[in-house]
PDB file of N, CA and C in Angstrom:
ATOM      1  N   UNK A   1       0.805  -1.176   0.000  1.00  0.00           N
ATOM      2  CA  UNK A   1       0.000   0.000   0.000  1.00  0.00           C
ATOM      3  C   UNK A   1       0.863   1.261   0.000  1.00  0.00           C
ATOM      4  N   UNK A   2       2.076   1.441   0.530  1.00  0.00           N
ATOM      5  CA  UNK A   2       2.973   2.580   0.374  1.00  0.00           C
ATOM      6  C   UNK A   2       3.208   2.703  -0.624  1.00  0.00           C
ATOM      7  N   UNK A   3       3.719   1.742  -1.698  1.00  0.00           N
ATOM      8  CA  UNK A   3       4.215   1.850  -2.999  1.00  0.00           C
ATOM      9  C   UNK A   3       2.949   2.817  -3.576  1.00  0.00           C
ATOM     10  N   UNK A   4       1.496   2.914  -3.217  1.00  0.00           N
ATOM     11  CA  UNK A   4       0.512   3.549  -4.062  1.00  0.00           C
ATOM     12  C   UNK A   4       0.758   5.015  -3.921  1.00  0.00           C
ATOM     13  N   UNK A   5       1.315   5.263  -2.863  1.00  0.00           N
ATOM     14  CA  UNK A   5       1.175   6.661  -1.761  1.00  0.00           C
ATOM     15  C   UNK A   5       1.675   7.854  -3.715  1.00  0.00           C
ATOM     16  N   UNK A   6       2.739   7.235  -4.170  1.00  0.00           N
ATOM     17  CA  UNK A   6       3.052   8.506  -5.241  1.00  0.00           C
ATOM     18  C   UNK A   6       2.689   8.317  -6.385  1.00  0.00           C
ATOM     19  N   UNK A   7       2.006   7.360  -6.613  1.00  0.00           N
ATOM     20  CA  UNK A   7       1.319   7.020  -7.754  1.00  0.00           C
ATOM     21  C   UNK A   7      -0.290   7.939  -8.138  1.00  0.00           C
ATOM     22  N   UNK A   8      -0.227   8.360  -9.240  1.00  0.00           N
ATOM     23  CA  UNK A   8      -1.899   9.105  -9.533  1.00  0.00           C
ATOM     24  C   UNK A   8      -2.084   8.163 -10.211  1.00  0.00           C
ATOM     25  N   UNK A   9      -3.363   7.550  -9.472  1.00  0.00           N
ATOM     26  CA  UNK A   9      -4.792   6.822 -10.149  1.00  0.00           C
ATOM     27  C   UNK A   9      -5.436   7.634 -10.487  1.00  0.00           C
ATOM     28  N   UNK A  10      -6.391   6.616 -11.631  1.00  0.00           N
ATOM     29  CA  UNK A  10      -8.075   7.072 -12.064  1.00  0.00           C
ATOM     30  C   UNK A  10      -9.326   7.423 -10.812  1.00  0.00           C
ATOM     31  N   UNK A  11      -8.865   7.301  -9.651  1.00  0.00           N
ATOM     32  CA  UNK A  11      -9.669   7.029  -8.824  1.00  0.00           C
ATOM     33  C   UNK A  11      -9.506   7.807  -7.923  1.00  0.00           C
ATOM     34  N   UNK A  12      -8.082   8.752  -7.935  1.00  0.00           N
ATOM     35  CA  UNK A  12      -7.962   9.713  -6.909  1.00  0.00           C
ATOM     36  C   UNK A  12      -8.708  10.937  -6.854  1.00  0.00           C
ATOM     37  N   UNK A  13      -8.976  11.478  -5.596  1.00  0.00           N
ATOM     38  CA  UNK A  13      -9.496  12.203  -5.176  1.00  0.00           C
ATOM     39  C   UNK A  13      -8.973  13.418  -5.566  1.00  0.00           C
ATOM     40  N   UNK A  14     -10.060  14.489  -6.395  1.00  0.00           N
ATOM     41  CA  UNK A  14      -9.304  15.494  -6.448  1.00  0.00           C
ATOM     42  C   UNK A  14      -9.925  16.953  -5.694  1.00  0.00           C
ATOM     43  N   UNK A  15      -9.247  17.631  -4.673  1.00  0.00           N
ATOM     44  CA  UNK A  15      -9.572  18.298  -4.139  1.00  0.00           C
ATOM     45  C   UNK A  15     -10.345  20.150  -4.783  1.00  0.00           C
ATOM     46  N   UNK A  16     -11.114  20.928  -3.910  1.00  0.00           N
ATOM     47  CA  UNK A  16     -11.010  22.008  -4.542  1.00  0.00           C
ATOM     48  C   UNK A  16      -9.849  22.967  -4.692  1.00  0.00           C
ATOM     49  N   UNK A  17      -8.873  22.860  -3.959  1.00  0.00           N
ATOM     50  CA  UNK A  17      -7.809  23.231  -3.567  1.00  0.00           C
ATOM     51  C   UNK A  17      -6.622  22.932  -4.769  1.00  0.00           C
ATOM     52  N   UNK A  18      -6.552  21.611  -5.223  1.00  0.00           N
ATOM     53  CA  UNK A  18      -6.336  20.577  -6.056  1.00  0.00           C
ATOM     54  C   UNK A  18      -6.494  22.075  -7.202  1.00  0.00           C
ATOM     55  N   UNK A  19      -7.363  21.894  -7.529  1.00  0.00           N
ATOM     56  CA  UNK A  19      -7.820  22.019  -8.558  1.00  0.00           C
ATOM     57  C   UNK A  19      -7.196  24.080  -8.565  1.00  0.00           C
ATOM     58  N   UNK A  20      -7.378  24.569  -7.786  1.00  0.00           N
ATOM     59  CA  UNK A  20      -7.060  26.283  -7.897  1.00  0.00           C
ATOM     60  C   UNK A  20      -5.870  26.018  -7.804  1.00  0.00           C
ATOM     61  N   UNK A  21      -4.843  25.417  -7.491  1.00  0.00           N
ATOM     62  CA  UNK A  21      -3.757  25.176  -7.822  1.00  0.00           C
ATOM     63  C   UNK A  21      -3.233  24.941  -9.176  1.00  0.00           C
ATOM     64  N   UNK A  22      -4.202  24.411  -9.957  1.00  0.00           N
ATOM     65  CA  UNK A  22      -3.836  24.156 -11.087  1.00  0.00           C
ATOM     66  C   UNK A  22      -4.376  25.010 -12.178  1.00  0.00           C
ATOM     67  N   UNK A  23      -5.491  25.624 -11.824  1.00  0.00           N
ATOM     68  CA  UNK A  23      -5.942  26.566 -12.105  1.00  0.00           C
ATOM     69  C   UNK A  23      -4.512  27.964 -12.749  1.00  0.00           C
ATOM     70  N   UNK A  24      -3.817  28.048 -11.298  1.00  0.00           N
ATOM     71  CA  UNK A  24      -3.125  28.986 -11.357  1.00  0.00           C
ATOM     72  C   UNK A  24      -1.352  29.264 -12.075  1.00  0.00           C
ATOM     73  N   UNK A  25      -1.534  27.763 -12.177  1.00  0.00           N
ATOM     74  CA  UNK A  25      -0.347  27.276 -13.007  1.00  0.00           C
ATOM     75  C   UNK A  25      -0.412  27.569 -14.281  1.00  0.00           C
ATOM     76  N   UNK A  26      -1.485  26.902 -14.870  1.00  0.00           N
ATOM     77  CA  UNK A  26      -2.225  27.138 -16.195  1.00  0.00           C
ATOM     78  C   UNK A  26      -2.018  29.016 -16.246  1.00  0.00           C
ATOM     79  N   UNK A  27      -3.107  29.875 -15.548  1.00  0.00           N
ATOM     80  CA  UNK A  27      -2.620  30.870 -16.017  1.00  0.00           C
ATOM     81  C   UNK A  27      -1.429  31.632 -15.781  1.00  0.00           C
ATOM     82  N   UNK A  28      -0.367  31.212 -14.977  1.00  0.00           N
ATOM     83  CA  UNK A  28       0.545  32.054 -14.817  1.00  0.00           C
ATOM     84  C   UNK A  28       1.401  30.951 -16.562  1.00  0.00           C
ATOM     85  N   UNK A  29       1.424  30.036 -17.141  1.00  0.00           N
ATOM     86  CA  UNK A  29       1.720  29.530 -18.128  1.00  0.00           C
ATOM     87  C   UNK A  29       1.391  30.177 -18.958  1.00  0.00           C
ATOM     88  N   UNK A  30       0.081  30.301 -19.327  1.00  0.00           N
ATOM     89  CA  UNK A  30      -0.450  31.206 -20.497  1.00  0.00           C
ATOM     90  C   UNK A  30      -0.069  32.665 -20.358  1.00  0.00           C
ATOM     91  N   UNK A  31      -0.041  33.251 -19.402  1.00  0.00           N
ATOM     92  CA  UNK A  31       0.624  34.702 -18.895  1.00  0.00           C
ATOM     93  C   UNK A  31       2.423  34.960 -19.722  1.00  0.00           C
ATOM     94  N   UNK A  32       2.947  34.258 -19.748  1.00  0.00           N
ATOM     95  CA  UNK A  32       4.626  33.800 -19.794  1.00  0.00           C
ATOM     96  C   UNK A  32       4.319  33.319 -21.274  1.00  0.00           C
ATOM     97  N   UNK A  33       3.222  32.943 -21.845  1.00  0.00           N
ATOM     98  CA  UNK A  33       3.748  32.554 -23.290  1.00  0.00           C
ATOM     99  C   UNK A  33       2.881  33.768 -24.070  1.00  0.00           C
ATOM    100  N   UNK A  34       2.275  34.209 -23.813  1.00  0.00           N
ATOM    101  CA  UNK A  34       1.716  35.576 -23.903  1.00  0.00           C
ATOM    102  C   UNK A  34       2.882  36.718 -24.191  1.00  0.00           C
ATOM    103  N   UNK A  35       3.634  36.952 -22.547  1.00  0.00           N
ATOM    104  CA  UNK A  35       4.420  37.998 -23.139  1.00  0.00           C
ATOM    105  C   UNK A  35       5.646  37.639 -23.832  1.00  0.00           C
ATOM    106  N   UNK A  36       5.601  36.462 -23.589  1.00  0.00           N
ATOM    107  CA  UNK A  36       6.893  35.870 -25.361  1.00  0.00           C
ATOM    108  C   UNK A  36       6.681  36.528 -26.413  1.00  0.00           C
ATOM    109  N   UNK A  37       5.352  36.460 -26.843  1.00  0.00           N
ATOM    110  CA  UNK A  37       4.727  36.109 -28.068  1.00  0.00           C
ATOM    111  C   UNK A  37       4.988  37.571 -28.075  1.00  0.00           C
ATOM    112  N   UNK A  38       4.098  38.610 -27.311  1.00  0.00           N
ATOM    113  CA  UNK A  38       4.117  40.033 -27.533  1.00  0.00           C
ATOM    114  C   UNK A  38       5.589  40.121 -27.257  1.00  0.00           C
ATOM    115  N   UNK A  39       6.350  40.871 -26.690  1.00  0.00           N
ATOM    116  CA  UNK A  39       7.512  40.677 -26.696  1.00  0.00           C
ATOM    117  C   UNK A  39       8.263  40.676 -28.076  1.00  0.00           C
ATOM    118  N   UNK A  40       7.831  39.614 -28.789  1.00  0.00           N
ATOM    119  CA  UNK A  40       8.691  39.080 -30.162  1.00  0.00           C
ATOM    120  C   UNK A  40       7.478  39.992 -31.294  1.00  0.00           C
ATOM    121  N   UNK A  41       6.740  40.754 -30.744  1.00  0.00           N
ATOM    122  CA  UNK A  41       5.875  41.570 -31.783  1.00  0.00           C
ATOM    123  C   UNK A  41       6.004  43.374 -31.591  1.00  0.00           C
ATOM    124  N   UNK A  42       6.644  43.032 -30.877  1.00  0.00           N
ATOM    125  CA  UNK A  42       7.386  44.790 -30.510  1.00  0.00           C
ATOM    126  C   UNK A  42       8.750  45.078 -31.327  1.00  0.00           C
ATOM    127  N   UNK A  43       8.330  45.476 -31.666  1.00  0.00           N
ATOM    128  CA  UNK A  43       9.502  45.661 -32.950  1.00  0.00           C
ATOM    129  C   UNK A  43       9.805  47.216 -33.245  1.00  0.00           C
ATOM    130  N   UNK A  44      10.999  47.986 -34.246  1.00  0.00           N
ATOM    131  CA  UNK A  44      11.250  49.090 -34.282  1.00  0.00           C
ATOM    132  C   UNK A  44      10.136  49.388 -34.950  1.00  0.00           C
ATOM    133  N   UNK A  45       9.589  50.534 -35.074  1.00  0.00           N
ATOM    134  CA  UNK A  45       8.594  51.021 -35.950  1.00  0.00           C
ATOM    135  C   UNK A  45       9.430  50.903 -37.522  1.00  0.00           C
ATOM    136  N   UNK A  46       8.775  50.555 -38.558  1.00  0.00           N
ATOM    137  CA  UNK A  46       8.879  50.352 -39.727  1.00  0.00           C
ATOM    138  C   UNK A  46      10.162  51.745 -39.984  1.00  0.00           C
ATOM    139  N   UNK A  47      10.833  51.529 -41.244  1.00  0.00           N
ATOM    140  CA  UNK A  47      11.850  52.686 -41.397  1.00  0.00           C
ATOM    141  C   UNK A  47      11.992  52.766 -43.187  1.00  0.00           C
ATOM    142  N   UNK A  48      11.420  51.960 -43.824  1.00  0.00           N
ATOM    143  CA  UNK A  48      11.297  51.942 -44.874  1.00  0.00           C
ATOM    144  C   UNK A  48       9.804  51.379 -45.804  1.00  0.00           C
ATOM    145  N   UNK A  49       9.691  52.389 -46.419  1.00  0.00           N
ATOM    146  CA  UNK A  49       8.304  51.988 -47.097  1.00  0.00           C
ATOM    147  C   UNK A  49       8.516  52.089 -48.504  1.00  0.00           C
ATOM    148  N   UNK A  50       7.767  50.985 -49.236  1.00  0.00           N
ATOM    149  CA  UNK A  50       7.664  51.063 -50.714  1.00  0.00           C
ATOM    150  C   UNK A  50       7.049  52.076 -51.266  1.00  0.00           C
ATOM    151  N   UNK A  51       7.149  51.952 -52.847  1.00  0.00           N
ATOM    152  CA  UNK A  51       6.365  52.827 -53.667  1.00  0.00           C
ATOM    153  C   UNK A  51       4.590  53.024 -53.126  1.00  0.00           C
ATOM    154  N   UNK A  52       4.588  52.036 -53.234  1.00  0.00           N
ATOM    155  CA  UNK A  52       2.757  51.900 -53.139  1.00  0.00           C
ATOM    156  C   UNK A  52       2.381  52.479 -51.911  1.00  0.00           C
ATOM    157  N   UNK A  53       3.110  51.842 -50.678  1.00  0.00           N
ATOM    158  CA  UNK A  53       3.092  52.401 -49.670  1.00  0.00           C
ATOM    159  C   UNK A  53       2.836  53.929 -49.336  1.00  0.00           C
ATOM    160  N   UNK A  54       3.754  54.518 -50.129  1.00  0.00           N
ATOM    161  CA  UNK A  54       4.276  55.844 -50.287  1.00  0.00           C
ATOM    162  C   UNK A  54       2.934  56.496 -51.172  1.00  0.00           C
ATOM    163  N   UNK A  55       2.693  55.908 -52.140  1.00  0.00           N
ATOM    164  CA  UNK A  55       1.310  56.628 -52.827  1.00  0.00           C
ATOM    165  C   UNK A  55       0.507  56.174 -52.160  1.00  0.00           C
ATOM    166  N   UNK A  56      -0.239  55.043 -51.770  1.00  0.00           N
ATOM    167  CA  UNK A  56      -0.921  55.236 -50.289  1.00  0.00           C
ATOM    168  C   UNK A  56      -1.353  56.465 -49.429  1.00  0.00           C
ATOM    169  N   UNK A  57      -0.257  56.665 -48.877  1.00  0.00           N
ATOM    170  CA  UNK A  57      -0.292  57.392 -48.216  1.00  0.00           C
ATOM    171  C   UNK A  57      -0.692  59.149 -48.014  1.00  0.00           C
ATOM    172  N   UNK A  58       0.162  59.263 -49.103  1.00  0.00           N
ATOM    173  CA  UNK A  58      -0.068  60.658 -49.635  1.00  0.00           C
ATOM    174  C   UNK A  58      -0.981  60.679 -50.738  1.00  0.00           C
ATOM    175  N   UNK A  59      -1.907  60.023 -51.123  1.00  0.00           N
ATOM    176  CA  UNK A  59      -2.959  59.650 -51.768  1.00  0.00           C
ATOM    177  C   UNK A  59      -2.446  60.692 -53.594  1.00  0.00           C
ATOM    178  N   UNK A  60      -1.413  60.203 -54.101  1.00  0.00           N
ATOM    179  CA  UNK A  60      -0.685  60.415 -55.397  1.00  0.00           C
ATOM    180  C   UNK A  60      -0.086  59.083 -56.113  1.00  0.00           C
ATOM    181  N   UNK A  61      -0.712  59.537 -57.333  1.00  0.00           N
ATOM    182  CA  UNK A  61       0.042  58.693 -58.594  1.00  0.00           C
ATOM    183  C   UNK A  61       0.730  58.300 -58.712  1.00  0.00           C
ATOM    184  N   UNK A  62       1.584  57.323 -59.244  1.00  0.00           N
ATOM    185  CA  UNK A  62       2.784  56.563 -59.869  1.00  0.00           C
ATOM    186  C   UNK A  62       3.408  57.564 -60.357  1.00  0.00           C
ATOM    187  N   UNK A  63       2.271  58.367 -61.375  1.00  0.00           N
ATOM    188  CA  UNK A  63       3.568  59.623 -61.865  1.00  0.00           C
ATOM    189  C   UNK A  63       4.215  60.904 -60.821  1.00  0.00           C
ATOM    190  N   UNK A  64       3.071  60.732 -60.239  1.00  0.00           N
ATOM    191  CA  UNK A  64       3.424  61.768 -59.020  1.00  0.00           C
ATOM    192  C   UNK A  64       4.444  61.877 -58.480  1.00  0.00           C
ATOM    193  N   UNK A  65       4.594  60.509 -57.929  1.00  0.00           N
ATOM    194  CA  UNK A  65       5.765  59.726 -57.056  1.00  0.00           C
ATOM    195  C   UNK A  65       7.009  60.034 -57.787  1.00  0.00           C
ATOM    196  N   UNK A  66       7.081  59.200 -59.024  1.00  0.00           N
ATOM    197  CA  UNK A  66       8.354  59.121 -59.970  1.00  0.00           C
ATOM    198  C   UNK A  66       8.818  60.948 -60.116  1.00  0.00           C
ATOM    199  N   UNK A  67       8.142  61.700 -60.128  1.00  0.00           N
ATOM    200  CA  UNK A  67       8.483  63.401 -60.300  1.00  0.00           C
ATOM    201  C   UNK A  67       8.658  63.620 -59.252  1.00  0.00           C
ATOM    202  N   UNK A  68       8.670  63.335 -58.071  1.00  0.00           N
ATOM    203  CA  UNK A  68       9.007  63.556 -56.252  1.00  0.00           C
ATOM    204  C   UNK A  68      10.325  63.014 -56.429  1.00  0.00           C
ATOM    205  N   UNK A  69      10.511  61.599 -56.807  1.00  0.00           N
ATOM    206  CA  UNK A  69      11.927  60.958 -57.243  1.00  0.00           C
ATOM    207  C   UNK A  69      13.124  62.058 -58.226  1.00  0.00           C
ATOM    208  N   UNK A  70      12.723  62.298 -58.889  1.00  0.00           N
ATOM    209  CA  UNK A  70      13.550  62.634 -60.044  1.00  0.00           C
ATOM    210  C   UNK A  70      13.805  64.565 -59.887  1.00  0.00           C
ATOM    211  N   UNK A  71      12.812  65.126 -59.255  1.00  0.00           N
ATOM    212  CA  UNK A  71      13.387  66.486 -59.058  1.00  0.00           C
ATOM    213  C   UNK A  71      13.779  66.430 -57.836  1.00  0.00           C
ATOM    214  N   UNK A  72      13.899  65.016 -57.247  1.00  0.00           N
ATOM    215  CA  UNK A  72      14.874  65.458 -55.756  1.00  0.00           C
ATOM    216  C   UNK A  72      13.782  65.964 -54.189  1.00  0.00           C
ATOM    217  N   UNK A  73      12.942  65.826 -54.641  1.00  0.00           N
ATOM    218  CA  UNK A  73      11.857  66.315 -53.813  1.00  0.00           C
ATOM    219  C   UNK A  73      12.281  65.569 -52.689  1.00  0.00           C
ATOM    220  N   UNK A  74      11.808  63.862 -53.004  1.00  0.00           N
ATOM    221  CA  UNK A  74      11.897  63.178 -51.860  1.00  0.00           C
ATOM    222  C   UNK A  74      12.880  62.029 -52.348  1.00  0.00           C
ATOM    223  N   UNK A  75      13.666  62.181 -51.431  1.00  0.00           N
ATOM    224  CA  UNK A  75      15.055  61.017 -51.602  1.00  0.00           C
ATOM    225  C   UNK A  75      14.397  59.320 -51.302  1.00  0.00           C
ATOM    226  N   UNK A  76      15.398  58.301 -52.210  1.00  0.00           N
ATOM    227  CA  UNK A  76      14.633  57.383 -52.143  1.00  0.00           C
ATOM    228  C   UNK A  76      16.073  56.352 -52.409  1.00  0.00           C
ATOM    229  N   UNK A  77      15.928  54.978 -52.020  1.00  0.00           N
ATOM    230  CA  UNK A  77      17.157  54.245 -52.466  1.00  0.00           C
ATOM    231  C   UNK A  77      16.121  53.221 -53.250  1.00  0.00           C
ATOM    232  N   UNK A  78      16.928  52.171 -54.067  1.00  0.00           N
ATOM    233  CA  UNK A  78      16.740  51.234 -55.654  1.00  0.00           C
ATOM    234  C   UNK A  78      17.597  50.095 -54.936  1.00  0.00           C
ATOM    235  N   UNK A  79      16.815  49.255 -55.400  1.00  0.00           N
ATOM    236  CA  UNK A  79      17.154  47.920 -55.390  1.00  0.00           C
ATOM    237  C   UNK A  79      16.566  47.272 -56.422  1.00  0.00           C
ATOM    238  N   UNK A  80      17.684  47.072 -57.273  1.00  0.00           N
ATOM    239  CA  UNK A  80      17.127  46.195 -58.502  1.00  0.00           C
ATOM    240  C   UNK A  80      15.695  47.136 -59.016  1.00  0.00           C
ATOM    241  N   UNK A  81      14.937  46.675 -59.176  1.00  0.00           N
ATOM    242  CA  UNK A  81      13.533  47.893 -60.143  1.00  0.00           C
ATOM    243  C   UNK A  81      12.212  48.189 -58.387  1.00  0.00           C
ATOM    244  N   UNK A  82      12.703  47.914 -57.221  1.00  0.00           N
ATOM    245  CA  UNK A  82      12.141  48.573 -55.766  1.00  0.00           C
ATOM    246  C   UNK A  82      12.947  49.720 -55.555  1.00  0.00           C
ATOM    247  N   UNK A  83      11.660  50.592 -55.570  1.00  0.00           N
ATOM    248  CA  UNK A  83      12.175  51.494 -54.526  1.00  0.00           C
ATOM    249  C   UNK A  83      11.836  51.822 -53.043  1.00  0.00           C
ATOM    250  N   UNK A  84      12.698  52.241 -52.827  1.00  0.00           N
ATOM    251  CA  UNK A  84      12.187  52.555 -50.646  1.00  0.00           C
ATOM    252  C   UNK A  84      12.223  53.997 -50.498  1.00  0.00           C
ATOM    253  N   UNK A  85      11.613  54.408 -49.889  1.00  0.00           N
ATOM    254  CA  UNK A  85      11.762  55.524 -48.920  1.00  0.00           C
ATOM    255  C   UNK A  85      11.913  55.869 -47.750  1.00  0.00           C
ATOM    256  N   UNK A  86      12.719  56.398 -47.015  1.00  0.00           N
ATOM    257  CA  UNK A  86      12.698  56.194 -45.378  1.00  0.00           C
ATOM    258  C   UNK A  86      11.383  57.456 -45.241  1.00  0.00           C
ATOM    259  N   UNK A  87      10.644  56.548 -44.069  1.00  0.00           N
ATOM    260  CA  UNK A  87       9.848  57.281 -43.297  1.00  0.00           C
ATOM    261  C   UNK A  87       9.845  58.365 -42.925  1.00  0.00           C
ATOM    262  N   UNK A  88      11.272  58.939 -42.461  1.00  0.00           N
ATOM    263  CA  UNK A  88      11.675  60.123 -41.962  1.00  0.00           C
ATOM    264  C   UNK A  88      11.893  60.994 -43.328  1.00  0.00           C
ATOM    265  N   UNK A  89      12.205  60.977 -44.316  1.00  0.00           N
ATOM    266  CA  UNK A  89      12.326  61.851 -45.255  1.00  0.00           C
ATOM    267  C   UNK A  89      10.771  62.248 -45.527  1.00  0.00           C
ATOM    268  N   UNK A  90      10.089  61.000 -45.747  1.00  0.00           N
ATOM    269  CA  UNK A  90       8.874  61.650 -45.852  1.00  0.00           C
ATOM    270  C   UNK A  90       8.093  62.374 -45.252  1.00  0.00           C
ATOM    271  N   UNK A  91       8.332  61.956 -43.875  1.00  0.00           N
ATOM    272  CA  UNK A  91       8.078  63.175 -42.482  1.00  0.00           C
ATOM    273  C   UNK A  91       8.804  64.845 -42.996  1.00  0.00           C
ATOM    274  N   UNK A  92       9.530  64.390 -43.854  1.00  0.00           N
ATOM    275  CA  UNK A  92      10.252  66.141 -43.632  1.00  0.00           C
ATOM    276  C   UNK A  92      10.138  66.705 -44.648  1.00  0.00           C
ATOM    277  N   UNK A  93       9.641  66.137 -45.834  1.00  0.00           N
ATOM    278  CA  UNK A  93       8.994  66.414 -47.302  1.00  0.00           C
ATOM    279  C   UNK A  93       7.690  67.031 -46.670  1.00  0.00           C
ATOM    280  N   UNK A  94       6.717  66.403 -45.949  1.00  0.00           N
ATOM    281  CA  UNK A  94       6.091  67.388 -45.535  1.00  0.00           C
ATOM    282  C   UNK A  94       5.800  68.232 -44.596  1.00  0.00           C
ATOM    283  N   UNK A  95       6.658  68.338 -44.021  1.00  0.00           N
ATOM    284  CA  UNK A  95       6.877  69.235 -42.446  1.00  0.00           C
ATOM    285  C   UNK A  95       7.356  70.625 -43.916  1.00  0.00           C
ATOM    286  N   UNK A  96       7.987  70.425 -44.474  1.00  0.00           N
ATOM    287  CA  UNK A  96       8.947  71.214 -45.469  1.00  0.00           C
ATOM    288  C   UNK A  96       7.958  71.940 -46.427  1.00  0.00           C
ATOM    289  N   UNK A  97       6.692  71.268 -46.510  1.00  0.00           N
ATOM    290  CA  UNK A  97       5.761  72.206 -47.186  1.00  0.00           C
ATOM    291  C   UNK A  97       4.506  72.692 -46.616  1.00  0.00           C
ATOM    292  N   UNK A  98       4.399  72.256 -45.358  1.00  0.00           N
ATOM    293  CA  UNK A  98       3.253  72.867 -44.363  1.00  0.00           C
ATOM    294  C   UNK A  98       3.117  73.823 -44.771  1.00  0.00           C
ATOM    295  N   UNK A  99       1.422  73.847 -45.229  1.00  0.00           N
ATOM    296  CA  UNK A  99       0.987  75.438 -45.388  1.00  0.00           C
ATOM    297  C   UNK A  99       0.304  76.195 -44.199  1.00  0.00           C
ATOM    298  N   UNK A 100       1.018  76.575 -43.359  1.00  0.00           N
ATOM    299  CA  UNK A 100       0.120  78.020 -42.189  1.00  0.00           C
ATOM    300  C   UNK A 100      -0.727  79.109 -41.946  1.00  0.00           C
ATOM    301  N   UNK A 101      -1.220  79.273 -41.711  1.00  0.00           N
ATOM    302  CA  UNK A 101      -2.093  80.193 -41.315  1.00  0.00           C
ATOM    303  C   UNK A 101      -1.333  81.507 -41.136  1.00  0.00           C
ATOM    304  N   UNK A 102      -1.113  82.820 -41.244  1.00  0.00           N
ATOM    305  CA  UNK A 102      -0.747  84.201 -40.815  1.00  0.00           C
ATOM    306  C   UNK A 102      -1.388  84.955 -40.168  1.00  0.00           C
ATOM    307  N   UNK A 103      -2.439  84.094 -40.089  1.00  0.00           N
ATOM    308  CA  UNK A 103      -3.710  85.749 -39.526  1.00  0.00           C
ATOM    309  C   UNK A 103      -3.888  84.778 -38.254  1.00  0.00           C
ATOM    310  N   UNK A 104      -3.687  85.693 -37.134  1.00  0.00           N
ATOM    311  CA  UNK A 104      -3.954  85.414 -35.513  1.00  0.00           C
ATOM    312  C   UNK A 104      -5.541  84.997 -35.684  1.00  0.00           C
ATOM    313  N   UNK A 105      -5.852  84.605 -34.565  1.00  0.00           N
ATOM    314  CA  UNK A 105      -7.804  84.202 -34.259  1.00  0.00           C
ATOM    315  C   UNK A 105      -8.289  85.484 -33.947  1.00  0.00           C
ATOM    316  N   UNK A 106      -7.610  86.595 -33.154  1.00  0.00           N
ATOM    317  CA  UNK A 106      -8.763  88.003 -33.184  1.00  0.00           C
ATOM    318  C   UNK A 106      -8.786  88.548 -34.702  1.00  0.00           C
ATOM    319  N   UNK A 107      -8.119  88.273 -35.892  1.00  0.00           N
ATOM    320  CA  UNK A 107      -8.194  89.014 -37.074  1.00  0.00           C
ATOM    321  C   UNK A 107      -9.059  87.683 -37.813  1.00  0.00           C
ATOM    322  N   UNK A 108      -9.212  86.764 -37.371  1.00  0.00           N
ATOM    323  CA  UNK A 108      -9.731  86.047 -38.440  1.00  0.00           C
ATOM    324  C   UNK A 108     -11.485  86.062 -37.826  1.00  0.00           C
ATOM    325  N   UNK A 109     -11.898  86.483 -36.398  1.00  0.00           N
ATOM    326  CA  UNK A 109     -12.832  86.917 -36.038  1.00  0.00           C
ATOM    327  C   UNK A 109     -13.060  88.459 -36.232  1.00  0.00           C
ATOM    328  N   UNK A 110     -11.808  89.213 -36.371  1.00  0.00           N
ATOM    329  CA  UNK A 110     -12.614  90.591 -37.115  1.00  0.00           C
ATOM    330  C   UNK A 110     -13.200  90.549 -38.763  1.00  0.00           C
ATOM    331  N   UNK A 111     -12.598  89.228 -39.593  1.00  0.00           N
ATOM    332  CA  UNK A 111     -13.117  89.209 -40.756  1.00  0.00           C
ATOM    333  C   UNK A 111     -14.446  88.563 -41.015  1.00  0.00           C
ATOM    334  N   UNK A 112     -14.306  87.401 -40.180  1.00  0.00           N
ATOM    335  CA  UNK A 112     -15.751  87.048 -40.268  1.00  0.00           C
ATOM    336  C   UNK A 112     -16.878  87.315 -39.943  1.00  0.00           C
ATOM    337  N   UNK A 113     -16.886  88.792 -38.867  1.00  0.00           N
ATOM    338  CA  UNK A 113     -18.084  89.941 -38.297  1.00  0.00           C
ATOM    339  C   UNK A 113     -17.774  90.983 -39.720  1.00  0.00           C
ATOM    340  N   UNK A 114     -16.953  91.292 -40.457  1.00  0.00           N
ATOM    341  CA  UNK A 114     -17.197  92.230 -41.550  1.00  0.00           C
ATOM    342  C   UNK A 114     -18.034  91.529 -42.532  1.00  0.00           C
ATOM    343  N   UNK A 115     -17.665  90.113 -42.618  1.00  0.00           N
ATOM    344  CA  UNK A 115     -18.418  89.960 -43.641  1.00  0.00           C
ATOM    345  C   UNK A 115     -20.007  89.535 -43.566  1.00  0.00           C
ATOM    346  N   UNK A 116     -20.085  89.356 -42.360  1.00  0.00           N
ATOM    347  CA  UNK A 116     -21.497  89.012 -41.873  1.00  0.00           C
ATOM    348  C   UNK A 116     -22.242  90.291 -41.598  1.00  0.00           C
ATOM    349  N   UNK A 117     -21.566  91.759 -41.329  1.00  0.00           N
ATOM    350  CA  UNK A 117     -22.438  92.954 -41.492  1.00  0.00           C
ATOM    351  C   UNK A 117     -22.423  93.283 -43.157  1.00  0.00           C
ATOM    352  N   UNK A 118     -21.855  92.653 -43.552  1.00  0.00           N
ATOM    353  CA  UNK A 118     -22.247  93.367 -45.605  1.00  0.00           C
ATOM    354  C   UNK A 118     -22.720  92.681 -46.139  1.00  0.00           C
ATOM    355  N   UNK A 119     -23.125  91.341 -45.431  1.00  0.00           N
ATOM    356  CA  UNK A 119     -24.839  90.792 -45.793  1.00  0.00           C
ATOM    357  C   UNK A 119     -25.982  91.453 -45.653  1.00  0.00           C
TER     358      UNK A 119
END
């Protein structure tokens, strides 16, 4: 009968205790393969984008693009007939043409009471 003492039968008793124990194994397991998984999905933010990508984005043509290429607008590297663009150039292609505003908010509220009295 000792020899049974470390043996698990079909027949053993399993406690509630038993059981939140195992409960908690399980999720601290799934917890740990979880942040593996995320972990291995954190990655640098992207640093190069294709053509398409690139017209995508800025919602322009093939020809568009190729004339951004060729007058130097926006720098780009070739590989074999791909091209890339780094992200950051394109960030500064348009930081570089931001169009602004000049007129403060009290002048752009003195224009819109002139034009609403010469109705």
């Amino acid at each position: 009968m000792a020899s049974e003492v470390g043996r698990v039968t079909r027949d053993q008793l399993v406690t509630l205790g038993d059981l939140q124990q195992l409960k908690m194994e399980l999720l601290e397991e799934v917890a740990g393969l979880l942040a593996g998984h995320l972990a291995g999905k954190r990655q640098q933010p992207k640093r190069w984008m294709r053509s398409e990508e690139v017209k995508a984005l800025l919602g322009i043509s093939t020809g568009k693009l190729f004339r951004l290429r060729k007058l130097g607008i926006l720098p780009y590297a070739q590989i074999d007939r791909v091209f890339l663009y780094d992200v950051s150039d394109v960030d500064q292609m348009l930081s570089e043409r931001k169009i602004g505003t000049r007129i403060s908010l009290p002048q752009v509220d003195k224009r819109l009471r002139s034009k609403k009295e010469k109705r």
